[in-house]
Protein backbone atom coordinates (compact mmCIF):
# COMPACT_ATOMS: atom_id res chain seq x y z
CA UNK A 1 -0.97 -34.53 49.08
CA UNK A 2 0.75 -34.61 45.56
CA UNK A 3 -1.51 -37.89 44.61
CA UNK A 4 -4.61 -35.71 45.70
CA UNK A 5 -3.43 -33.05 43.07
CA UNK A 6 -2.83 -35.12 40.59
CA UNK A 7 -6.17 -36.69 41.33
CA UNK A 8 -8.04 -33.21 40.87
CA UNK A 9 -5.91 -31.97 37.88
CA UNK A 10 -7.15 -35.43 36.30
CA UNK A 11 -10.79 -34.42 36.98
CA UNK A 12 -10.55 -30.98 36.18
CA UNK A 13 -8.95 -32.50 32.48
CA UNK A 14 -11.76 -34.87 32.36
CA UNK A 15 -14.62 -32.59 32.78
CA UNK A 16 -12.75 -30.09 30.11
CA UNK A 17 -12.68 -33.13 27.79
CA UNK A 18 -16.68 -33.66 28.16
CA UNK A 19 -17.27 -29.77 27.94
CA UNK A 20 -15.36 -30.05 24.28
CA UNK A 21 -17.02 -33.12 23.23
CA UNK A 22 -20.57 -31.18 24.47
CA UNK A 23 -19.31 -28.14 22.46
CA UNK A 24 -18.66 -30.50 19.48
CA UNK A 25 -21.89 -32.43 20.09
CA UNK A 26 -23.60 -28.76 19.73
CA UNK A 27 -21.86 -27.95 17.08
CA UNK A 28 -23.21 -31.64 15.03
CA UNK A 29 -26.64 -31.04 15.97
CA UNK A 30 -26.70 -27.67 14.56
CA UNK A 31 -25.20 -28.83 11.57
CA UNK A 32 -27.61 -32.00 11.35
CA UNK A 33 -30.48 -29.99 11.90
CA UNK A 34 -30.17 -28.19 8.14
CA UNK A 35 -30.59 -31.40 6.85
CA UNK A 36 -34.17 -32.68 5.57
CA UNK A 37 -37.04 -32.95 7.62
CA UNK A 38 -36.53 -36.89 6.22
CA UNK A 39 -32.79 -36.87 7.75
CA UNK A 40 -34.01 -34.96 11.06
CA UNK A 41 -37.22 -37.52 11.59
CA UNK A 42 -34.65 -40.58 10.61
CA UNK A 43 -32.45 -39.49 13.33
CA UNK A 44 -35.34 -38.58 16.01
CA UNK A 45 -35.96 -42.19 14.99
CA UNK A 46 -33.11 -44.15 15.38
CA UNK A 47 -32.44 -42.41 18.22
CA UNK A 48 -35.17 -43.28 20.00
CA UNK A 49 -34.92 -46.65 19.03
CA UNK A 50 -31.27 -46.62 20.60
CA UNK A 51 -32.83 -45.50 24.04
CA UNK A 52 -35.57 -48.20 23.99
CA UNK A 53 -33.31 -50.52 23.18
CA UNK A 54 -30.83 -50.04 26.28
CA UNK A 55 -33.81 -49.60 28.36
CA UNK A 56 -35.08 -53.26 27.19
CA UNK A 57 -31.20 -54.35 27.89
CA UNK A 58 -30.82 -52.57 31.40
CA UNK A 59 -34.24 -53.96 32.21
CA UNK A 60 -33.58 -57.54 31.17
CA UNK A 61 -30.14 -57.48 33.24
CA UNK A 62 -31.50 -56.38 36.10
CA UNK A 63 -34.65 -58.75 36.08
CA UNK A 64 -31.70 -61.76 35.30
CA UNK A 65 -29.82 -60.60 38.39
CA UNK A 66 -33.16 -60.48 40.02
CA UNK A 67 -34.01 -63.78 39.22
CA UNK A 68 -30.69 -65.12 40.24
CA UNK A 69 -30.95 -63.28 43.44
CA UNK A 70 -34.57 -64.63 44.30
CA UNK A 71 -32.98 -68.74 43.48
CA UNK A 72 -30.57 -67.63 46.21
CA UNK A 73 -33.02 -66.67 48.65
CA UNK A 74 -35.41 -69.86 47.80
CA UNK A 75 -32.33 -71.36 49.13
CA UNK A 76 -31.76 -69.38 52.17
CA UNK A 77 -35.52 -70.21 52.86
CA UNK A 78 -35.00 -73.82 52.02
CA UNK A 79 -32.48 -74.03 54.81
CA UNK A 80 -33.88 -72.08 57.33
CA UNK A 81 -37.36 -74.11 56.93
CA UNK A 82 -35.12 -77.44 57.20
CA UNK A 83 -33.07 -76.17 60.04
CA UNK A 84 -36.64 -75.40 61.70
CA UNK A 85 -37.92 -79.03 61.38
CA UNK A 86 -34.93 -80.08 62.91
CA UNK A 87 -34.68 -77.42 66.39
CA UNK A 88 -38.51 -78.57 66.51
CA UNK A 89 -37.65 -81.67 66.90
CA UNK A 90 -34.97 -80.98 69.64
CA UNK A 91 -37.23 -78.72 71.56
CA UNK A 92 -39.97 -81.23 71.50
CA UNK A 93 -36.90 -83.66 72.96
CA UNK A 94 -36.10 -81.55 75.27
CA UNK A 95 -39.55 -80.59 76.66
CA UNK A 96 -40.50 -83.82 76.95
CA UNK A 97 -37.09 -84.78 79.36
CA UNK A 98 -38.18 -81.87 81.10
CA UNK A 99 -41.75 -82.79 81.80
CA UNK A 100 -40.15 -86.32 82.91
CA UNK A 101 -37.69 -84.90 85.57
CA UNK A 102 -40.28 -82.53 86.48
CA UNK A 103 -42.05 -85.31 88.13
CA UNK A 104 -38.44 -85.81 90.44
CA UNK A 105 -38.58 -81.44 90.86
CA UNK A 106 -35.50 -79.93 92.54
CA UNK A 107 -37.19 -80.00 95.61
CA UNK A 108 -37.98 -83.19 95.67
CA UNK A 109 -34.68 -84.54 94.77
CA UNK A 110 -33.16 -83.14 97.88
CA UNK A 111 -34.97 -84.79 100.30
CA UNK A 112 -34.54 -88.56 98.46
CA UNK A 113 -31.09 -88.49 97.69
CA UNK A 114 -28.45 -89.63 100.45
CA UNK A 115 -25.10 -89.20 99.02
CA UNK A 116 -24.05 -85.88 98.39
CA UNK A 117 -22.10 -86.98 94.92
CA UNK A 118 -26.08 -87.74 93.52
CA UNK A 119 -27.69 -84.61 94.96
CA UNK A 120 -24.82 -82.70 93.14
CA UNK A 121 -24.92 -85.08 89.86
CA UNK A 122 -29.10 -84.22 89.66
CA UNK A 123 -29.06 -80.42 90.51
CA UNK A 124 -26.35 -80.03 87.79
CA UNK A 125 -28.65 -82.38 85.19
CA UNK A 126 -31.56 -79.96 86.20
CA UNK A 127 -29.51 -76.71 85.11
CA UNK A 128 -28.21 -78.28 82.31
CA UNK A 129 -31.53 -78.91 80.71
CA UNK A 130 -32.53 -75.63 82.10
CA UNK A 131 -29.93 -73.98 80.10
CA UNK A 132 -29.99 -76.06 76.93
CA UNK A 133 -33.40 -75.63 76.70
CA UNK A 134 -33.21 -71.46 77.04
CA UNK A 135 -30.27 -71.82 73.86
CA UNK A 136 -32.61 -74.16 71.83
CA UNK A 137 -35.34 -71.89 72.46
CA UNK A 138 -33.24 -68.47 71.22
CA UNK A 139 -31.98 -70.43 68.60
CA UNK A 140 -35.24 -71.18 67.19
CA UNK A 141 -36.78 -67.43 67.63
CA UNK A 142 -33.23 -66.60 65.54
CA UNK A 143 -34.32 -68.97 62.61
CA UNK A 144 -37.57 -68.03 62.71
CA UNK A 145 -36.99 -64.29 62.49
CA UNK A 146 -34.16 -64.98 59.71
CA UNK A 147 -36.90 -66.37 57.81
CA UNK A 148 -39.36 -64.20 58.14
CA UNK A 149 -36.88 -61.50 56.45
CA UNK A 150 -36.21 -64.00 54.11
CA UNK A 151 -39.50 -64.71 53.19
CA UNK A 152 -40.10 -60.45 52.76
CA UNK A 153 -37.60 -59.98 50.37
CA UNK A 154 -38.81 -63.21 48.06
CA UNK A 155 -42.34 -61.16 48.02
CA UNK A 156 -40.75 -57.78 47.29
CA UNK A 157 -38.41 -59.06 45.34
CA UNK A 158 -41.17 -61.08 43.20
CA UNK A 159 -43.00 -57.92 43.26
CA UNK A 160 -40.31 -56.21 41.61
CA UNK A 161 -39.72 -58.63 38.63
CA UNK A 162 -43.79 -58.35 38.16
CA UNK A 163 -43.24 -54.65 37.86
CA UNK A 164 -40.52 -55.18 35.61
CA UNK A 165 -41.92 -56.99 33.29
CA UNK A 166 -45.13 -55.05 32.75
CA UNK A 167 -42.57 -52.02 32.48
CA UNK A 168 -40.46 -54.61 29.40
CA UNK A 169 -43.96 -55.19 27.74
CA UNK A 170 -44.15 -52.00 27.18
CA UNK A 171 -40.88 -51.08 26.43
CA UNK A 172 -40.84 -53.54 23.87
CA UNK A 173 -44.79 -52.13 22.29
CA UNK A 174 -42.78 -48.85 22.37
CA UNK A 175 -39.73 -49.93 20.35
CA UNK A 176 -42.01 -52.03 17.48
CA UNK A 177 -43.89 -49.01 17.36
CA UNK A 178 -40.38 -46.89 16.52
CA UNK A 179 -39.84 -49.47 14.20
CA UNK A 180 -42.72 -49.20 11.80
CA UNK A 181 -42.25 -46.16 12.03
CA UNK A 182 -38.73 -45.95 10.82
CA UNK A 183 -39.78 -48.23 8.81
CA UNK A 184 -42.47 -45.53 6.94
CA UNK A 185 -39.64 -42.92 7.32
CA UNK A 186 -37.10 -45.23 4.89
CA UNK A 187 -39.31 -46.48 2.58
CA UNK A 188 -39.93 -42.83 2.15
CA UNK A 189 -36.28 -41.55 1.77
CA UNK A 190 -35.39 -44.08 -0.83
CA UNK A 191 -38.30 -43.31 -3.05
CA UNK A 192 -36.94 -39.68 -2.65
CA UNK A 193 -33.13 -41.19 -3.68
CA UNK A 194 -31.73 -39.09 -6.06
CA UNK A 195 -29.50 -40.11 -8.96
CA UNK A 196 -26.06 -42.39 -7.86
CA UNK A 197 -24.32 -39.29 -8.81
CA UNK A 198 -26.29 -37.04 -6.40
CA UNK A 199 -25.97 -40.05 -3.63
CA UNK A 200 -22.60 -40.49 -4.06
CA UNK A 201 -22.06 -36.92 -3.51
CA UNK A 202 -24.31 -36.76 -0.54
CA UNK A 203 -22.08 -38.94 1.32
CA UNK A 204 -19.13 -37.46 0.14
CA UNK A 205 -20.56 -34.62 2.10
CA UNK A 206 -21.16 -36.87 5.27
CA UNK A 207 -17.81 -38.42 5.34
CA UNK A 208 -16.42 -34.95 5.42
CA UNK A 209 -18.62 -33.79 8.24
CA UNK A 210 -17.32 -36.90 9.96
CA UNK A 211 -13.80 -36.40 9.16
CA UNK A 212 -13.79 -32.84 10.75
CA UNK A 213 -15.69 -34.37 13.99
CA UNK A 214 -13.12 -36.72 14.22
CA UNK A 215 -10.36 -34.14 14.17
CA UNK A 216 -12.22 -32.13 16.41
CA UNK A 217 -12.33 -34.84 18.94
CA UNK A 218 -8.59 -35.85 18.44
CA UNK A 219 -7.87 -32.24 19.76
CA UNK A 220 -10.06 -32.51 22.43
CA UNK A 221 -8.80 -35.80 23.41
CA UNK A 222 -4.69 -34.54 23.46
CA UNK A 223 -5.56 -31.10 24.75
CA UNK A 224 -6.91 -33.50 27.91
CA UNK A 225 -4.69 -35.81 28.20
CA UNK A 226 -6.21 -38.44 29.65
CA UNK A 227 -4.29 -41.30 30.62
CA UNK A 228 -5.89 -44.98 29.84
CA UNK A 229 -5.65 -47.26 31.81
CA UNK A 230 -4.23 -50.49 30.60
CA UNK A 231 -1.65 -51.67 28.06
CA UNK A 232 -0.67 -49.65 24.66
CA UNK A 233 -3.14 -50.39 22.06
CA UNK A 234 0.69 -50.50 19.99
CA UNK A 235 1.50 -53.32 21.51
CA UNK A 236 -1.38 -55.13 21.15
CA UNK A 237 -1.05 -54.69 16.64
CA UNK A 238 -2.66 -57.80 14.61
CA UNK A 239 -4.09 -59.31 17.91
CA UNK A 240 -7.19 -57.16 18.45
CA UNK A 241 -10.58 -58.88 19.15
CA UNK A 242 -13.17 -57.93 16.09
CA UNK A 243 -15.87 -55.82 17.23
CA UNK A 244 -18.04 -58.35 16.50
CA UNK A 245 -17.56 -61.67 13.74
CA UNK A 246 -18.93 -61.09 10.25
CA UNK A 247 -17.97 -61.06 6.91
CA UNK A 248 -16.32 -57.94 5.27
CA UNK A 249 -18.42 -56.01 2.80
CA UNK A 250 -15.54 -54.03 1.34
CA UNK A 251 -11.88 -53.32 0.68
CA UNK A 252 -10.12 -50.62 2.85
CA UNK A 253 -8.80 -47.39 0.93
CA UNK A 254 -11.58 -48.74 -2.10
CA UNK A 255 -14.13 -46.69 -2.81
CA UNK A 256 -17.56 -48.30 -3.79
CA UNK A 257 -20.21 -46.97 -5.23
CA UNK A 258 -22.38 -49.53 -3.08
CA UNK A 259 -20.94 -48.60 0.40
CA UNK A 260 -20.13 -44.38 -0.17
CA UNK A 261 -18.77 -44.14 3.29
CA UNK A 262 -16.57 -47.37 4.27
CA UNK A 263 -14.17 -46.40 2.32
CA UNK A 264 -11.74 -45.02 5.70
CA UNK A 265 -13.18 -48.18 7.17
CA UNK A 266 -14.73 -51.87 7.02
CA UNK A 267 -18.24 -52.59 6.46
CA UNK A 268 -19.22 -55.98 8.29
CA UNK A 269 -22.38 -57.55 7.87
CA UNK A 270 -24.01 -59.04 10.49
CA UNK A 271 -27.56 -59.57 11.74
CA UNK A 272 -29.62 -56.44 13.48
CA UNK A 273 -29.07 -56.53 17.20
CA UNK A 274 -25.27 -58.70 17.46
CA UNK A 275 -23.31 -57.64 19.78
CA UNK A 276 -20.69 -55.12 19.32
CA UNK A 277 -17.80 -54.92 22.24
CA UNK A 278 -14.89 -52.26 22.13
CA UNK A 279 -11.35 -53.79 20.47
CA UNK A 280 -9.32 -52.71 23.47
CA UNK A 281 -9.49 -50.60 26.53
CA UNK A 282 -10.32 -46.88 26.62
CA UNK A 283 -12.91 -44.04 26.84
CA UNK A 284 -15.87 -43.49 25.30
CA UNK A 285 -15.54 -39.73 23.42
CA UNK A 286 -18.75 -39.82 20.95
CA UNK A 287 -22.00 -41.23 21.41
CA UNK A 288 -24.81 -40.22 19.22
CA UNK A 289 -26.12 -39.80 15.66
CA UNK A 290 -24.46 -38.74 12.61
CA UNK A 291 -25.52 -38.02 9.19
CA UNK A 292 -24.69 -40.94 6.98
CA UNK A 293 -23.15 -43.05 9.64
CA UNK A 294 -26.02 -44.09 12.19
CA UNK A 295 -25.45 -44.07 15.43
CA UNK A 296 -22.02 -43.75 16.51
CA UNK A 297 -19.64 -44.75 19.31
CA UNK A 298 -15.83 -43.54 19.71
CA UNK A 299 -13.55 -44.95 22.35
CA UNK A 300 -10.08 -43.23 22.85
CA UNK A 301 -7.68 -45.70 23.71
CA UNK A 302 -4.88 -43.67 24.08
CA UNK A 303 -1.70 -42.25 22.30
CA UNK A 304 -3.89 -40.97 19.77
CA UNK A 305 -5.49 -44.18 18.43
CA UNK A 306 -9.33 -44.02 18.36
CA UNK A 307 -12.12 -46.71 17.04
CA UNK A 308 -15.37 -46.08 15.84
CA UNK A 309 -18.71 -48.19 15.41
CA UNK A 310 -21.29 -47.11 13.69
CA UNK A 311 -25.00 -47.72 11.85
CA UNK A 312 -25.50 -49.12 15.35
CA UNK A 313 -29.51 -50.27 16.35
CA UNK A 314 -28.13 -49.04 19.68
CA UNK A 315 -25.54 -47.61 22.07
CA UNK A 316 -25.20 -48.69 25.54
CA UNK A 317 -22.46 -46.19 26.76
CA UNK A 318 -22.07 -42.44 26.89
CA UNK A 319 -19.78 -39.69 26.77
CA UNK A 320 -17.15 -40.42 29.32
CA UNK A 321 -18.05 -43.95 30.08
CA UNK A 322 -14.85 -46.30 30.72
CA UNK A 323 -15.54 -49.12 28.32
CA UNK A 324 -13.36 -52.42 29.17
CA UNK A 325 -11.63 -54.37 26.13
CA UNK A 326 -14.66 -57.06 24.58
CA UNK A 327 -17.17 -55.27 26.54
CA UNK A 328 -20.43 -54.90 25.13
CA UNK A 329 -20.84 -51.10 24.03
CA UNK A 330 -24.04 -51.06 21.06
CA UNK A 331 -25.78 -53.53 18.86
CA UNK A 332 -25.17 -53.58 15.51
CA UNK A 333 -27.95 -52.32 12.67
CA UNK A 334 -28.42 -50.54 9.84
CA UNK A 335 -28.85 -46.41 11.46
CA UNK A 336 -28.33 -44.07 9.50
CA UNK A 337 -30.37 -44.47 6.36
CA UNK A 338 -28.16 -47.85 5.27
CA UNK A 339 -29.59 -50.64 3.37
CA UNK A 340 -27.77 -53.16 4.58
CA UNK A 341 -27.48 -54.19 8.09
CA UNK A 342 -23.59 -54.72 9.89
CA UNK A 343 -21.29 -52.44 11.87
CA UNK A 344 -18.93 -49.83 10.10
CA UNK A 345 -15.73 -49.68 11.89
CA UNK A 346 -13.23 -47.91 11.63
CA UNK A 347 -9.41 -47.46 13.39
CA UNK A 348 -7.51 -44.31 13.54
CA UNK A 349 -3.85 -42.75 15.00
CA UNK A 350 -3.97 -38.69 15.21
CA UNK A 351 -6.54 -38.41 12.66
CA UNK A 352 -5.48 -41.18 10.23
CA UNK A 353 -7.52 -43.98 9.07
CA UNK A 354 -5.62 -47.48 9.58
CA UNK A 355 -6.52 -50.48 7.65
CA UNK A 356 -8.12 -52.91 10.29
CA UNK A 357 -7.02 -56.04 8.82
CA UNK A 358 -3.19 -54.92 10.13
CA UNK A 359 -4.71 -54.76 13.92
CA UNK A 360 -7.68 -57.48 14.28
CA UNK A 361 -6.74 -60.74 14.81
C-alpha cells in the first residue's frame, strides 16, 4: 500500500514537473516570437530539420532491426526446408516398408505363422510401423505449417522494409529541401549582421533569456523532486564521458568576441550530424529551440546539477524522456544562426555554470 503511494505521489510530481516545463516552454515561444521574421523562419527551420532528422533515425533503426529480424527468419526457413528434405526421406522409408509388409497383411500373417512368439513378434512390427508412420506424418504437417508462417512473415516483413524505404526517400527529399532552405534563410541573416557591437549585444540578450530559462527550470526541477535513478553525478567529478570528442573552441569564464555565448560553457567543434550522448544519467527537462543557442537539450541529473547541449542539427528525446548515461540524445550542428558547426555544452549546480574541464574525463 505505502509503495503504491509513493508510486502515485511520484507521478503526480512528474506530471507537475512537465506542466512547469510546458508553462516555461509557453512562456519561450512567446518571447521568441517578438523576434525577427529572420529569427522566427530560422527556428521554423531548424526545427523542422530536427523532426526530419529523428524521423530518418527512427526509420533507419527500425528498418536495421527489420533487416536483422528477416536474416533470422531466412534461418528459421533454412531449417525448416532442411528438416523437410529429411522427414521426406523417412516417410518415403517408411511407406515403402509398409507397401512391403503389406504384401504379408495382418490377415495373412495369422494363418502362416505356427508359433505363437512370431504371430506376436509380426502383429507388434505391424503397429509399430502403423504408429511411426502416423508421428512421421504429424510431424511433417507441423514443419510444413511452421513454414508456411515463416515464409508469411519474410513477405510482410519484406513488404514492410519496401515501404520503409520509399517512406526514407522521401524523408530524406524533405530534409535537403529544409536545408536549402535554411540555407537561403542564413545567407540572408548574415548579410543583415549588424555591427560586432550590435552582435555582441544581441547575444548578450540571448544568454540572458537563457539564463532565466535555466533558473526557471531549476525551480521546476526542486519544486518536483524527482529522484534519479542511478549514482550521484558528485561522485562521478573528472570522470564524465564528453558529450561527444572534439576539440575546444574556447576558454570557460572567457568571453570572445567570436563565440558571444560559450562563455558559461565549451564550444566543441565537430562535424554536422556526430553523435551527442548525455554525460551521466538523468531526465530530459528542455527540448526545443532557443534564440542564440539552436536547438537545445537539458537533462537533470539530480541534486541540482543539470547539462545542456545545444546548436544541435537534431534532438532525439523529449520533455520527460529518461535518457541513460552515453546514450545518444541529438546530433550535433550549427542551430541557431552559428557559423561554425560543434555542440555548446554546458554543466551547472543550482543555477551555476561549472567549468567542464573539472568533470569530463
Amino acid at each position: 500500500m505505502l509503495a503504491a503511494n509513493n508510486e502515485q505521489k511520484a507521478q503526480q510530481r512528474m506530471q507537475q514537473l512537465q506542466k512547469d516545463i510546458g508553462d516555461l516552454q509557453s512562456w519561450l515561444n512567446k518571447a521568441q516570437n517578438k523576434a525577427s521574421k529572420l529569427q522566427q523562419s530560422l527556428r521554423t527551420n531548424e526545427q523542422s530539420i530536427s523532426k526530419l532528422s529523428k524521423a530518418i533515425k527512427k526509420n533507419q533503426q527500425a528498418s536495421q532491426k527489420s533487416t536483422n529480424h528477416l536474416a533470422k527468419l531466412q534461418q528459421q526457413s533454412s531449417h525448416f526446408q532442411d528438416a523437410l528434405a529429411e522427414q521426406e526421406q523417412q516417410l518415403s522409408a517408411q511407406l515403402k516398408r509398409q507397401y512391403q509388409q503389406g504384401q504379408n497383411a495382418p490377415g495373412n500373417v495369422l494363418l502362416t505363422l505356427d508359433s505363437p512368439s512370431a504371430l506376436a513378434r509380426n502383429m507388434a512390427y505391424f503397429q509399430y510401423l502403423n504408429q511411426a508412420s502416423a508421428e512421421q506424418m504429424a510431424a511433417y504437417r507441423q514443419t510444413l505449417n511452421s513454414l508456411a508462417l515463416v515464409q508469411q512473415e519474410q513477405s510482410d516483413l519484406t513488404l514492410e522494409l519496401q515501404q520503409g524505404a520509399q517512406q526514407l526517400q522521401t524523408q530524406q527529399q524533405q530534409l535537403k529541401q529544409a536545408k536549402t532552405q535554411l540555407s537561403a534563410n542564413l545567407k540572408t541573416l548574415n548579410n543583415k549582421q549588424a555591427s560586432k557591437a550590435q552582435t555582441l549585444s544581441t547575444a548578450k540578450v540571448d544568454q540572458q533569456q537563457a539564463q532565466q530559462l535555466l533558473e526557471q527550470i531549476q525551480v521546476a526541477v526542486a519544486k518536483a523532486n524527482i529522484k534519479v535513478a542511478g549514482s550521484p553525478m558528485a561522485d562521478a567529478k573528472g570522470q564524465l564521458p564528453w558529450p561527444l570528442k572534439g576539440k575546444v573552441l574556447n576558454r570557460f569564464g572567457v568571453s570572445q568576441s567570436a563565440y558571444p555565448l560559450s562563455q558559461q560553457g565549451w564550444l566543441i567543434a565537430a562535424p554536422e550530424g556526430s553523435d551527442v550522448v548525455a554525460i551521466h544519467g538523468g531526465q530530459v527537462v528542455f527540448s526545443d529551440w532557443l534564440k542564440g543557442y539552436g536547438l537545445v537539450i537539458i537533462v537533470d541529473h539530480g541534486d541540482g546539477f543539470l547539462s545542456l547541449y545545444g546548436q544541435n542539427q537534431a534532438l532525439y528525446l523529449s520533455v520527460g524522456d529518461t535518457a541513460a548515461a552515453q546514450q545518444l540524445i541529438a546530433s550535433s550542428g550549427k542551430s541557431g544562426g552559428n557559423t561554425r558547426a560543434g555542440l555548446y555544452f554546458s554543466l551547472r549546480q543550482q543555477g551555476k555554470p561549472l567549468n567542464p574541464k573539472q568533470w569530463l574525463q
